[in-house]
Protein backbone atom coordinates (compact mmCIF):
# COMPACT_ATOMS: atom_id res chain seq x y z
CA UNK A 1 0.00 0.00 0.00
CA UNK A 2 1.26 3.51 -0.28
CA UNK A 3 3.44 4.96 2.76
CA UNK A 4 1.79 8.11 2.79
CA UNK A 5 1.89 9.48 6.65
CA UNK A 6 -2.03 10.18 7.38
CA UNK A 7 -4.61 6.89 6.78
CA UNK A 8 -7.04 8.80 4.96
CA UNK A 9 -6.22 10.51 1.52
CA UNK A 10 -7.48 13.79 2.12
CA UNK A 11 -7.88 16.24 5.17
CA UNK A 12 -11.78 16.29 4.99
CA UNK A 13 -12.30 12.67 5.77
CA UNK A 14 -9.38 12.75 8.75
CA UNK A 15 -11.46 15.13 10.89
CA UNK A 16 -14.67 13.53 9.63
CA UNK A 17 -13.12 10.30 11.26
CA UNK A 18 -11.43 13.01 14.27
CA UNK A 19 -14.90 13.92 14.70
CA UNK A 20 -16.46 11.11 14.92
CA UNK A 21 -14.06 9.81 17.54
CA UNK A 22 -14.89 12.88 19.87
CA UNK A 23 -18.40 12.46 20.20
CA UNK A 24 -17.43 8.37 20.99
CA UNK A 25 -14.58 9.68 23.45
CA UNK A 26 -17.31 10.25 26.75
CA UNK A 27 -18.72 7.12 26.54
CA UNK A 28 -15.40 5.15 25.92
CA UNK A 29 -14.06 7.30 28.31
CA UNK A 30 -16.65 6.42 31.43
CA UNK A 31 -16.87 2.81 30.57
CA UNK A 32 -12.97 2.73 31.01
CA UNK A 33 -13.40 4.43 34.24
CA UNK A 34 -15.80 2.32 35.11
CA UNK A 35 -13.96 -1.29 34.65
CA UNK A 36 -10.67 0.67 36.04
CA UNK A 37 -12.54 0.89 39.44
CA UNK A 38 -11.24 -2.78 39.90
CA UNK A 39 -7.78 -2.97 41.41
CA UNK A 40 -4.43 -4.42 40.70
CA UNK A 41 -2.65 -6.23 43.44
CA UNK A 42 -0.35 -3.64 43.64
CA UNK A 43 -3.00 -0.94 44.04
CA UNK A 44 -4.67 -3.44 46.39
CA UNK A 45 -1.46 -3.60 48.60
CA UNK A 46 -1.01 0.07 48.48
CA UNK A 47 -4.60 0.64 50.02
CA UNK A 48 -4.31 -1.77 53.14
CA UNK A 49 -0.62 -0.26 53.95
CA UNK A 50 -2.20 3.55 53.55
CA UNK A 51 -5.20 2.34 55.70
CA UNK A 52 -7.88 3.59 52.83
CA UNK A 53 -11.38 2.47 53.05
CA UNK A 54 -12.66 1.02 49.92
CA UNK A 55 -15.21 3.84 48.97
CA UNK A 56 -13.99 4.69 45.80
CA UNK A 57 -15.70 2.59 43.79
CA UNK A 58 -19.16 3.28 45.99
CA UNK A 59 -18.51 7.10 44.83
CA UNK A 60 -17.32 6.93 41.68
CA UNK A 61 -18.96 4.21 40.51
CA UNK A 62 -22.72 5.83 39.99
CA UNK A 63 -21.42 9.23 38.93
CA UNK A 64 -19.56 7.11 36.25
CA UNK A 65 -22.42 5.13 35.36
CA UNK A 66 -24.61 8.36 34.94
CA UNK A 67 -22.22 9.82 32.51
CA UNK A 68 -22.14 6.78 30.31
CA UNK A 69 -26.01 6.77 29.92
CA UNK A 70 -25.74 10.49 29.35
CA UNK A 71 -23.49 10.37 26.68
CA UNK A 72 -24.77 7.68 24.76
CA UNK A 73 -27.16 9.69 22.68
CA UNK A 74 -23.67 11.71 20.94
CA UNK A 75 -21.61 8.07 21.02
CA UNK A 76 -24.43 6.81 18.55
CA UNK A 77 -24.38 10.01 16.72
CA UNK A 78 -20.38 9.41 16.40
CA UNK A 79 -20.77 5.79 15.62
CA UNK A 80 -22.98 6.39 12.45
CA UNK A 81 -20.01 8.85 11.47
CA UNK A 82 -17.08 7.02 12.57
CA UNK A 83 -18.41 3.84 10.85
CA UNK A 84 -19.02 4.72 7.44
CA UNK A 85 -14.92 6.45 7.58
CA UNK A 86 -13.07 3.15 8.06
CA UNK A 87 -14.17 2.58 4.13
CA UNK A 88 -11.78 5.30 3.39
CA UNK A 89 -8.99 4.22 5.71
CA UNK A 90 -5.87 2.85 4.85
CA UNK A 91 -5.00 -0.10 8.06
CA UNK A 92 -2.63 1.65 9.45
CA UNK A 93 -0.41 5.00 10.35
CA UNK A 94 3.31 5.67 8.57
CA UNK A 95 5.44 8.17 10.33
CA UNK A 96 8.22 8.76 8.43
CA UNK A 97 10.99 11.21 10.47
CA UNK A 98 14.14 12.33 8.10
CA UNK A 99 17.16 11.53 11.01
CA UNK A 100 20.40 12.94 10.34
CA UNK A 101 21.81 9.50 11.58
CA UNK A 102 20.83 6.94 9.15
CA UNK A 103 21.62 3.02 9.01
CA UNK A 104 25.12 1.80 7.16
CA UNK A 105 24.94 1.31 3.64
CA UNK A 106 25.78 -2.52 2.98
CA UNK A 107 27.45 -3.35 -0.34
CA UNK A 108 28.14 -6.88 -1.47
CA UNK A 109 30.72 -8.00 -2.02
CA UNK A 110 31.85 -7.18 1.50
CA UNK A 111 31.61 -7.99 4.93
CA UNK A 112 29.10 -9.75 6.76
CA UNK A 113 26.34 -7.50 8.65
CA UNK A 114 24.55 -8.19 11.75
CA UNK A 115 20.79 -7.34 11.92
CA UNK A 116 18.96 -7.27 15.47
CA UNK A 117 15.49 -7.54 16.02
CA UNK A 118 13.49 -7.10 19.12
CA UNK A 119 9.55 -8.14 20.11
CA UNK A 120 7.72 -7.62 22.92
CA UNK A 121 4.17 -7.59 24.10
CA UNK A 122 3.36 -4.46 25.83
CA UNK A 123 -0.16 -4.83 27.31
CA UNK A 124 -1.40 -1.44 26.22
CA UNK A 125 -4.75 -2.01 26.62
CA UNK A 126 -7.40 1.00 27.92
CA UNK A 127 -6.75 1.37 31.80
CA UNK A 128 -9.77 -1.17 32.83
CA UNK A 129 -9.16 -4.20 30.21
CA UNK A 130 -5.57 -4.23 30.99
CA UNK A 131 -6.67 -4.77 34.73
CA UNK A 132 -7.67 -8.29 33.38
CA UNK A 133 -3.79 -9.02 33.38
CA UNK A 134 -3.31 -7.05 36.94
CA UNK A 135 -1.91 -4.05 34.74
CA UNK A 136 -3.08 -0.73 34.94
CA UNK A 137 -1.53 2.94 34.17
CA UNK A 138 -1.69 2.81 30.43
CA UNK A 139 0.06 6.08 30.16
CA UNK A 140 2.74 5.61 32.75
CA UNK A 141 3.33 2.43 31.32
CA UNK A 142 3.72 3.62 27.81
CA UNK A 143 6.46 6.30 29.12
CA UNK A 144 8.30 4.12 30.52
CA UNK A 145 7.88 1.26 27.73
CA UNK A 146 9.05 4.23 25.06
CA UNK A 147 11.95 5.33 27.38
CA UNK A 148 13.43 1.40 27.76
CA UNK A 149 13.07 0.82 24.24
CA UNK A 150 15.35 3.86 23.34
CA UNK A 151 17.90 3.48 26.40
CA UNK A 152 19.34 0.35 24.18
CA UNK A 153 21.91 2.78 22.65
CA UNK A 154 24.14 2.84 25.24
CA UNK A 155 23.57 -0.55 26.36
CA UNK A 156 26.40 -3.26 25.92
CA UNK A 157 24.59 -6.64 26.82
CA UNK A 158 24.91 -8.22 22.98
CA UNK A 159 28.99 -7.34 22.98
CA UNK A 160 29.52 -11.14 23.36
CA UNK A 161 28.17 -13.48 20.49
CA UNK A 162 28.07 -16.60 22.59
CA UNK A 163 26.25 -16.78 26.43
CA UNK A 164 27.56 -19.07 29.40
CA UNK A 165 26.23 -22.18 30.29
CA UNK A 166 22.58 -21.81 32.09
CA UNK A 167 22.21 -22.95 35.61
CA UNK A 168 26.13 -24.75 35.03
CA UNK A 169 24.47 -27.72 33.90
CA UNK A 170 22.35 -26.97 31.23
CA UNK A 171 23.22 -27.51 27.82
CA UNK A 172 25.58 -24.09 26.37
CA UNK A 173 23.38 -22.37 23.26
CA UNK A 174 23.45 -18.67 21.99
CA UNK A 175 21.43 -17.39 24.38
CA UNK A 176 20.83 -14.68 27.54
CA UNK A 177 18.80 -13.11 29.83
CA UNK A 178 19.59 -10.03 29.38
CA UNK A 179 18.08 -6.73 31.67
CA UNK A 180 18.17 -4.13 28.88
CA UNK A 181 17.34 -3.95 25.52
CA UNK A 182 20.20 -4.89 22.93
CA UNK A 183 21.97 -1.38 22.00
CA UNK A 184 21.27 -0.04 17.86
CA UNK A 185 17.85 -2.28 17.56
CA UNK A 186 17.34 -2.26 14.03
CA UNK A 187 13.48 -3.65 13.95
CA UNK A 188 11.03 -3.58 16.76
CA UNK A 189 8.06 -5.53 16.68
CA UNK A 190 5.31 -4.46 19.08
CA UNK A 191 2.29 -6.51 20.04
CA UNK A 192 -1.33 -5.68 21.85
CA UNK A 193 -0.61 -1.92 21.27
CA UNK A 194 -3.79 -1.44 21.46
CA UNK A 195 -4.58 2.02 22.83
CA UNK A 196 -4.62 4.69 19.96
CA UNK A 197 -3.28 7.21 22.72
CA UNK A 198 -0.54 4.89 23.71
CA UNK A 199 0.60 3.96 20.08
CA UNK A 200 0.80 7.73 19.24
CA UNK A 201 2.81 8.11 22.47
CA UNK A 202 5.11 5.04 21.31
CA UNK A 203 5.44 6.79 17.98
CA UNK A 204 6.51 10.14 19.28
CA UNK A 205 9.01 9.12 21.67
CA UNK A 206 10.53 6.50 19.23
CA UNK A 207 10.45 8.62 16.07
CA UNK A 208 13.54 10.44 17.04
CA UNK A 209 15.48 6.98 16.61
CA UNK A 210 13.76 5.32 14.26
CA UNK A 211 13.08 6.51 10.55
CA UNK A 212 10.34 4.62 9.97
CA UNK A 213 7.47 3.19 12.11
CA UNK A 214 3.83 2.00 10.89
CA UNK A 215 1.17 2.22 13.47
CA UNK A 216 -2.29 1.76 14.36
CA UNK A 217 -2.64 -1.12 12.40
CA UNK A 218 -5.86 -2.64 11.79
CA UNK A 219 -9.38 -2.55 9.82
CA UNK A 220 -12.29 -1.24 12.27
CA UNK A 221 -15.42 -1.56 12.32
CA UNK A 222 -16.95 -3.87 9.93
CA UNK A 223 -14.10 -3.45 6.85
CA UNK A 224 -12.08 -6.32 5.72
CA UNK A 225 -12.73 -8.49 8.86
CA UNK A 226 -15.93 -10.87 9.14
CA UNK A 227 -17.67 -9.00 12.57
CA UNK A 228 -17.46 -5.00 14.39
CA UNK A 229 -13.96 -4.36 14.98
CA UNK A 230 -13.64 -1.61 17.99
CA UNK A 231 -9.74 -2.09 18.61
CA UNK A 232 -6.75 -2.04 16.39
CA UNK A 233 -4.49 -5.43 15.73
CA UNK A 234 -2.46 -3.97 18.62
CA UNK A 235 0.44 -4.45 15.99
CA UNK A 236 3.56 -1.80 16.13
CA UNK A 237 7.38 -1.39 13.99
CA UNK A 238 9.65 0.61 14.03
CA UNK A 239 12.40 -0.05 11.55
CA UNK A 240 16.13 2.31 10.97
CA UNK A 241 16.09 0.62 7.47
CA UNK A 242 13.52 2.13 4.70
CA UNK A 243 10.43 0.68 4.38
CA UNK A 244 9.00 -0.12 1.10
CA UNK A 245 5.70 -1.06 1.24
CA UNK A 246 3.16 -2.35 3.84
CA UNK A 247 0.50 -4.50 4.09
CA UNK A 248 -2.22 -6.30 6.59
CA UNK A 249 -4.81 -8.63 7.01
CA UNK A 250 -7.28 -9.52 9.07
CA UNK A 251 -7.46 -12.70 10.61
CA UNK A 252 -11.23 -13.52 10.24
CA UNK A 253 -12.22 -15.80 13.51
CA UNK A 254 -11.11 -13.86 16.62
CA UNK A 255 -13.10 -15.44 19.04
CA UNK A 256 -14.15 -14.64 23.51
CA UNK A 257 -11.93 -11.70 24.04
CA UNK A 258 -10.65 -11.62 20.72
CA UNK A 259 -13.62 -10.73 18.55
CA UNK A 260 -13.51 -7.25 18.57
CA UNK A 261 -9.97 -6.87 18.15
CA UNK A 262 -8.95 -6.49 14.42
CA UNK A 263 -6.01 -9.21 15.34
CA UNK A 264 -4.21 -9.74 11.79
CA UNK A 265 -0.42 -9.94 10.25
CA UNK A 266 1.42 -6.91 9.13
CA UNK A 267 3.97 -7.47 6.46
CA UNK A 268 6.70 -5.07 6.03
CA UNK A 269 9.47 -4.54 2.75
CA UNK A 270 12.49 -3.18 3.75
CA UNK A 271 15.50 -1.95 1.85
CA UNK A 272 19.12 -4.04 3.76
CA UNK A 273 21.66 -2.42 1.34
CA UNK A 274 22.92 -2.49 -2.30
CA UNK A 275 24.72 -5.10 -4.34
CA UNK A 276 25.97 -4.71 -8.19
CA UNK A 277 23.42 -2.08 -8.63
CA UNK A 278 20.54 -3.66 -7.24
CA UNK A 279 18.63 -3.00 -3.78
CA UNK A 280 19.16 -6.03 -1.15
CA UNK A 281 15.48 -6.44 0.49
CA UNK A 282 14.11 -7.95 3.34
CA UNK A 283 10.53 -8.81 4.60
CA UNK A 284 9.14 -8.69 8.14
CA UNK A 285 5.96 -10.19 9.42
CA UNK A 286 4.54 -9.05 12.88
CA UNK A 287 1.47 -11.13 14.51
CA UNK A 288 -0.31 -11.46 17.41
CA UNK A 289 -2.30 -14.96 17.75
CA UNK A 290 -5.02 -15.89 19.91
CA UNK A 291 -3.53 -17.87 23.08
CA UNK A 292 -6.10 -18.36 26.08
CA UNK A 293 -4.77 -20.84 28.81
CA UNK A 294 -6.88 -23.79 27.23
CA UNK A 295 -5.44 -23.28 23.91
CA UNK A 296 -1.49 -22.84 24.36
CA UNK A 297 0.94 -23.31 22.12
CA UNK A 298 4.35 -25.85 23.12
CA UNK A 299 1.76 -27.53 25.41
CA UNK A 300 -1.21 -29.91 26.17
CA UNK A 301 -3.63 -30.26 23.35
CA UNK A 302 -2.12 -28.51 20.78
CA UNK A 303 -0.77 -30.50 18.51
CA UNK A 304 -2.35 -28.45 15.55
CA UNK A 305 -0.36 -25.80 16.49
CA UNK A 306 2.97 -28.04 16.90
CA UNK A 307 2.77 -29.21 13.84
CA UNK A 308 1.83 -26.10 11.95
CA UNK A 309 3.49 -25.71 8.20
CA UNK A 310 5.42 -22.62 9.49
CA UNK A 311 8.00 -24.15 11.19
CA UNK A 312 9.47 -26.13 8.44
CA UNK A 313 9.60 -22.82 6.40
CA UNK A 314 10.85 -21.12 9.34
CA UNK A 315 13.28 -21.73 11.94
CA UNK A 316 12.32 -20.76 15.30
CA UNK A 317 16.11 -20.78 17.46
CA UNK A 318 14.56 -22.13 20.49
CA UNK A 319 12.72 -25.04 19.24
CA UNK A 320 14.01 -28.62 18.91
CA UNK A 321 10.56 -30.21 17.46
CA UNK A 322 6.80 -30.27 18.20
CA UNK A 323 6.39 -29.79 21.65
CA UNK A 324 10.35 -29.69 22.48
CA UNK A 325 12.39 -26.68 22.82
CA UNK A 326 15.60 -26.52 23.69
CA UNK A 327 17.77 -26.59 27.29
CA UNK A 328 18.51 -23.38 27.92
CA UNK A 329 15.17 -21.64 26.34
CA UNK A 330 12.51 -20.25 29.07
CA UNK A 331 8.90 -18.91 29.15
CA UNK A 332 8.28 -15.61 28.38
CA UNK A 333 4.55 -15.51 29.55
CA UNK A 334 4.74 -14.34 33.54
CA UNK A 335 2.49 -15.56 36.09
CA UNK A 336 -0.15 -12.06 35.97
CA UNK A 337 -1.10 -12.69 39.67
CA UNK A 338 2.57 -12.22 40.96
CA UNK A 339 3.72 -9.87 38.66
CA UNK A 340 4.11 -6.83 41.17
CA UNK A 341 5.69 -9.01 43.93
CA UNK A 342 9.13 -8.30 45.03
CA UNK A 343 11.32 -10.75 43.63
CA UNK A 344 10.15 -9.81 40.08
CA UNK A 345 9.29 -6.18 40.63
CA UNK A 346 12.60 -4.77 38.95
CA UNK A 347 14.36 -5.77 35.67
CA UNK A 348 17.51 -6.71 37.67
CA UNK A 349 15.22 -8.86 40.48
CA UNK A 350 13.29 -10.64 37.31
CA UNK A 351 16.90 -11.42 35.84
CA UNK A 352 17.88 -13.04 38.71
CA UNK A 353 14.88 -15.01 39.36
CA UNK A 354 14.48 -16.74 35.47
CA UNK A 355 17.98 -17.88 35.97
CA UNK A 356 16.73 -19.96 38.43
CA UNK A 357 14.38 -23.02 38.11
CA UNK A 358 12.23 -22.36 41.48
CA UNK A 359 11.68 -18.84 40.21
CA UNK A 360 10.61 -19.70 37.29
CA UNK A 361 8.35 -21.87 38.84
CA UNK A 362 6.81 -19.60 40.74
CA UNK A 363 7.00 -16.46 38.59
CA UNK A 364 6.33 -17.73 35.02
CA UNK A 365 2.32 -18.91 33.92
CA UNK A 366 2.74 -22.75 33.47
CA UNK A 367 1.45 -24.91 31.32
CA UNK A 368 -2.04 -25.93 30.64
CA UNK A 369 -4.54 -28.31 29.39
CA UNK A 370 -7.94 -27.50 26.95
CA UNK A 371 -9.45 -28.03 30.25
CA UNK A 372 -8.02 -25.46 32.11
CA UNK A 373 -6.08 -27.84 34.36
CA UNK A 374 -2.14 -28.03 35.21
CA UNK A 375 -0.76 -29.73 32.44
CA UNK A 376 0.72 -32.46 35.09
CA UNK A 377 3.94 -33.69 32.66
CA UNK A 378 5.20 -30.34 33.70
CA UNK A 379 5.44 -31.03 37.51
CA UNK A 380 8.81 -32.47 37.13
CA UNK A 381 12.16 -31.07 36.52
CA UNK A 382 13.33 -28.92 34.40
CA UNK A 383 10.20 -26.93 34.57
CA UNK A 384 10.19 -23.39 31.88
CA UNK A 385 7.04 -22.36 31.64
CA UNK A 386 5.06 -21.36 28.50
CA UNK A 387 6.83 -19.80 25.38
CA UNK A 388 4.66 -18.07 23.52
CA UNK A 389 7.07 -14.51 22.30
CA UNK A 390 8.49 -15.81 19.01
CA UNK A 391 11.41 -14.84 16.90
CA UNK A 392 10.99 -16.80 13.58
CA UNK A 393 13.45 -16.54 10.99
CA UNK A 394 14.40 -17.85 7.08
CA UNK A 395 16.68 -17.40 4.12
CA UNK A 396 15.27 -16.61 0.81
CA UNK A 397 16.56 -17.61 -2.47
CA UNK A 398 17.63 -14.53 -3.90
CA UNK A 399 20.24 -13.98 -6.87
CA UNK A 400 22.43 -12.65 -4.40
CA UNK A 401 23.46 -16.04 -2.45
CA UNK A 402 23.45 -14.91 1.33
CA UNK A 403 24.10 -16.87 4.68
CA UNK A 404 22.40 -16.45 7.57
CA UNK A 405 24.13 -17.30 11.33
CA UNK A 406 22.18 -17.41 14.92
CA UNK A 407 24.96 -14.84 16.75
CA UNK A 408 22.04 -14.35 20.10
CA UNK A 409 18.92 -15.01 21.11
CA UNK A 410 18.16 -12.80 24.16
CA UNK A 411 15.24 -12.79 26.61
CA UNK A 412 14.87 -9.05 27.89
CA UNK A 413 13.53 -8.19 31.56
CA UNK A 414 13.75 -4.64 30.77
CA UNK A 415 9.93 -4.37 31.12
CA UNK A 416 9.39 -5.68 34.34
CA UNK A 417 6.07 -4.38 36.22
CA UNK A 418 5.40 -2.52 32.93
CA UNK A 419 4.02 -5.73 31.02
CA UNK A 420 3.06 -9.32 31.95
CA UNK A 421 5.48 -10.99 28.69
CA UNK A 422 9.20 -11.13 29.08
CA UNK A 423 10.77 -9.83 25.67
CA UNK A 424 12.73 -11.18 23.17
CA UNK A 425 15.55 -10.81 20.96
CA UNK A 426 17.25 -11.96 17.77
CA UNK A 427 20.45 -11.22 16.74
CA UNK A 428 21.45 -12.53 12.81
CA UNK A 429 24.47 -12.25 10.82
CA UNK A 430 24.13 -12.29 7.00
CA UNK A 431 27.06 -12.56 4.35
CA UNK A 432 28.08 -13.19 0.87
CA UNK A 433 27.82 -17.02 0.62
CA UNK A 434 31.57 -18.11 -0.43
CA UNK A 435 31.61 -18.96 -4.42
């Protein structure tokens, strides 16, 4: 599709769609409010050490609820508006920012150049449907998401290209747990970035490092997916290397939580370098699947998944075979009941407790069966909990023969109490194949 910055084509039917969303915004605005009233374990704590008596919810509550019924008669009026604008909208936001730094050219011929990727899922849900995973604070959250994501540059936690052994008896592989993001991240893949405010947040504070970034990805309403659509995909990238052209789809059976969520894949052309003339290209493909506790992937009942056709086209580093990942790989999806206790409430503390297996016993979301229950082959030892961040990667023939080499796979803490997912990174050399 065509990178132009705004979604619409033409000024009129932006703040016809601007419009719309303000008369929605009171409504949207009080129901938030209104499921934000429940608290957080943290918040919960904070109340019983400050002494507070629970009344905020008894006040607030009605006053809320008033407002919502008051303002429906404008959200219907916006609806009919907003509606009838996602026909003219393009799925998703470009921001392009002219940096005066800008990525290495790569000529072959030549040495070998290392690419780094990073994904994470960021939980930026509206304040009161992010309470479903004990988060709250959207905007705080976002700050500080924005400011870890851009600290990388002076970070030195990839300098080595192989890791020590994990736990001193577990087998040696390229892999870390790292506490801050890898330094000179060339592609960041964002998932459940669902909160327009928080995405243009994300965009602003990241736009000063990265050239490129497409946002706000997703088809609303009732365009391009099967039922109404009232949040984005939650999808996010940010790329130092030009973008060529975009594209999504919608996946068209979200289902319980996910069925108003325009869930889909973005797929993203971008320009590597230059060789005899010719641009080197690369594509990238950020998703966000549907993964309830009955229904998780590595795990009971789910051999579907296991077995899916995409990883024999792609390799996946931590992955041995269906249902078998390697030694030193972990879980990245953390327990959301204990995520604000102490021994994981810093990106140091979290470190330290994945590197060792009773933490992650306690402190990553195990596995489970279709029925809900403790998947009981995962009472023994070694115990990793459920892997569901994924860095997938392949070589594609080209004209220009190229070689791809694993140099790290890293899983970040950085965004400890800010998200209930533990990051990951990828870190891949490609060269001239020798002749």
């Amino acid at each position: 599709m065509v990178l132009r910055e705004s979604p619409f084509p033409n000024r009129l039917l932006s703040g016809l769609y601007s419009l719309g969303q303000y008369l929605l915004f009171p409504s949207y605005w009080a129901a938030d409010c209104l499921l934000d009233l429940r608290e957080t374990t943290a918040e919960r704590q904070q109340r019983r050490c400050c002494r507070c008596c629970p009344l905020r919810a008894l006040v607030t509550g009605p006053l809320l609820l008033l407002l919502l019924i008051l303002s429906m008669p404008s959200a219907l009026l916006g609806l009919l508006l907003w509606l009838p604008m996602q026909a003219a909208r393009r799925p998703f936001a470009y921001k392009h920012n002219m940096l005066s730094r800008h990525p290495e050219v790569w000529e072959l011929p030549g040495t070998g150049k290392v690419f780094s990727f990073v994904s994470a899922n960021v939980c930026l849900l509206p304040n009161g449907l992010a309470k479903n995973s004990n988060l709250g604070q959207m905007k705080q959250r976002a700050a500080r998401i924005g400011q870890c994501l851009t600290q990388g540059e002076a970070s030195a936690s990839f300098a080595s290209p192989r890791s020590s052994q994990f736990d001193g008896e577990r087998e040696a592989g390229p892999r870390e747990i790292s506490v801050p993001f890898p330094p000179d991240v060339d592609f960041v893949c964002l998932q459940e970035v669902f909160d327009q405010r928080a995405g243009a947040h994300l965009c602003q504070l990241l736009s000063p490092f990265y050239e490129h970034i497409v946002y706000d990805v997703g088809a609303y309403g009732l365009q391009g997916c099967c039922t109404l659509k009232v949040l984005s995909s939650g999808l996010f990238l940010a790329s130092h290397y030009p973008v060529l052209a975009a594209q999504y789809r919608c996946y068209p059976n979200g289902i319980r939580e996910d069925a108003l969520s325009a869930k889909g894949l973005l797929s993203v052309q971008v320009q590597l370098g230059a060789a005899h003339g010719q641009r080197i290209v690369g594509y990238l493909n950020c998703t966000h699947l549907h993964a309830p506790a009955g229904h998780s992937m590595c795990y009971g009942g789910d051999e579907l998944e296991q077995t899916h056709e995409i990883f024999r086209q792609y390799q996946d580093p931590c992955r041995v075979g269906p249902r078998q990942d390697r030694p030193w790989a972990i879980g990245t999806l953390l327990n959301y009941l204990h995520i604000h206790e102490e021994a994981v409430s810093t990106p140091e503390k979290l470190k330290r407790t994945l590197e060792q297996e009773e933490g992650r016993r306690t402190y990553l979301a195990g596995p489970i069966l279709q029925d809900g229950r403790p998947d009981p082959s995962a009472a023994g030892s070694p115990w990793e909990g459920r892997r569901i961040d994924y860095i997938l990667y392949r070589e594609h023939p080209t004209t220009i023969s190229l070689t791809t080499e694993l140099e790290k796979f890293s899983f970040i803490t950085q965004l400890a109490g800010c998200s209930d997912h533990v990051a990951v990174g990828l870190r891949l050399l490609l060269n001239a194949a020798p002749q």
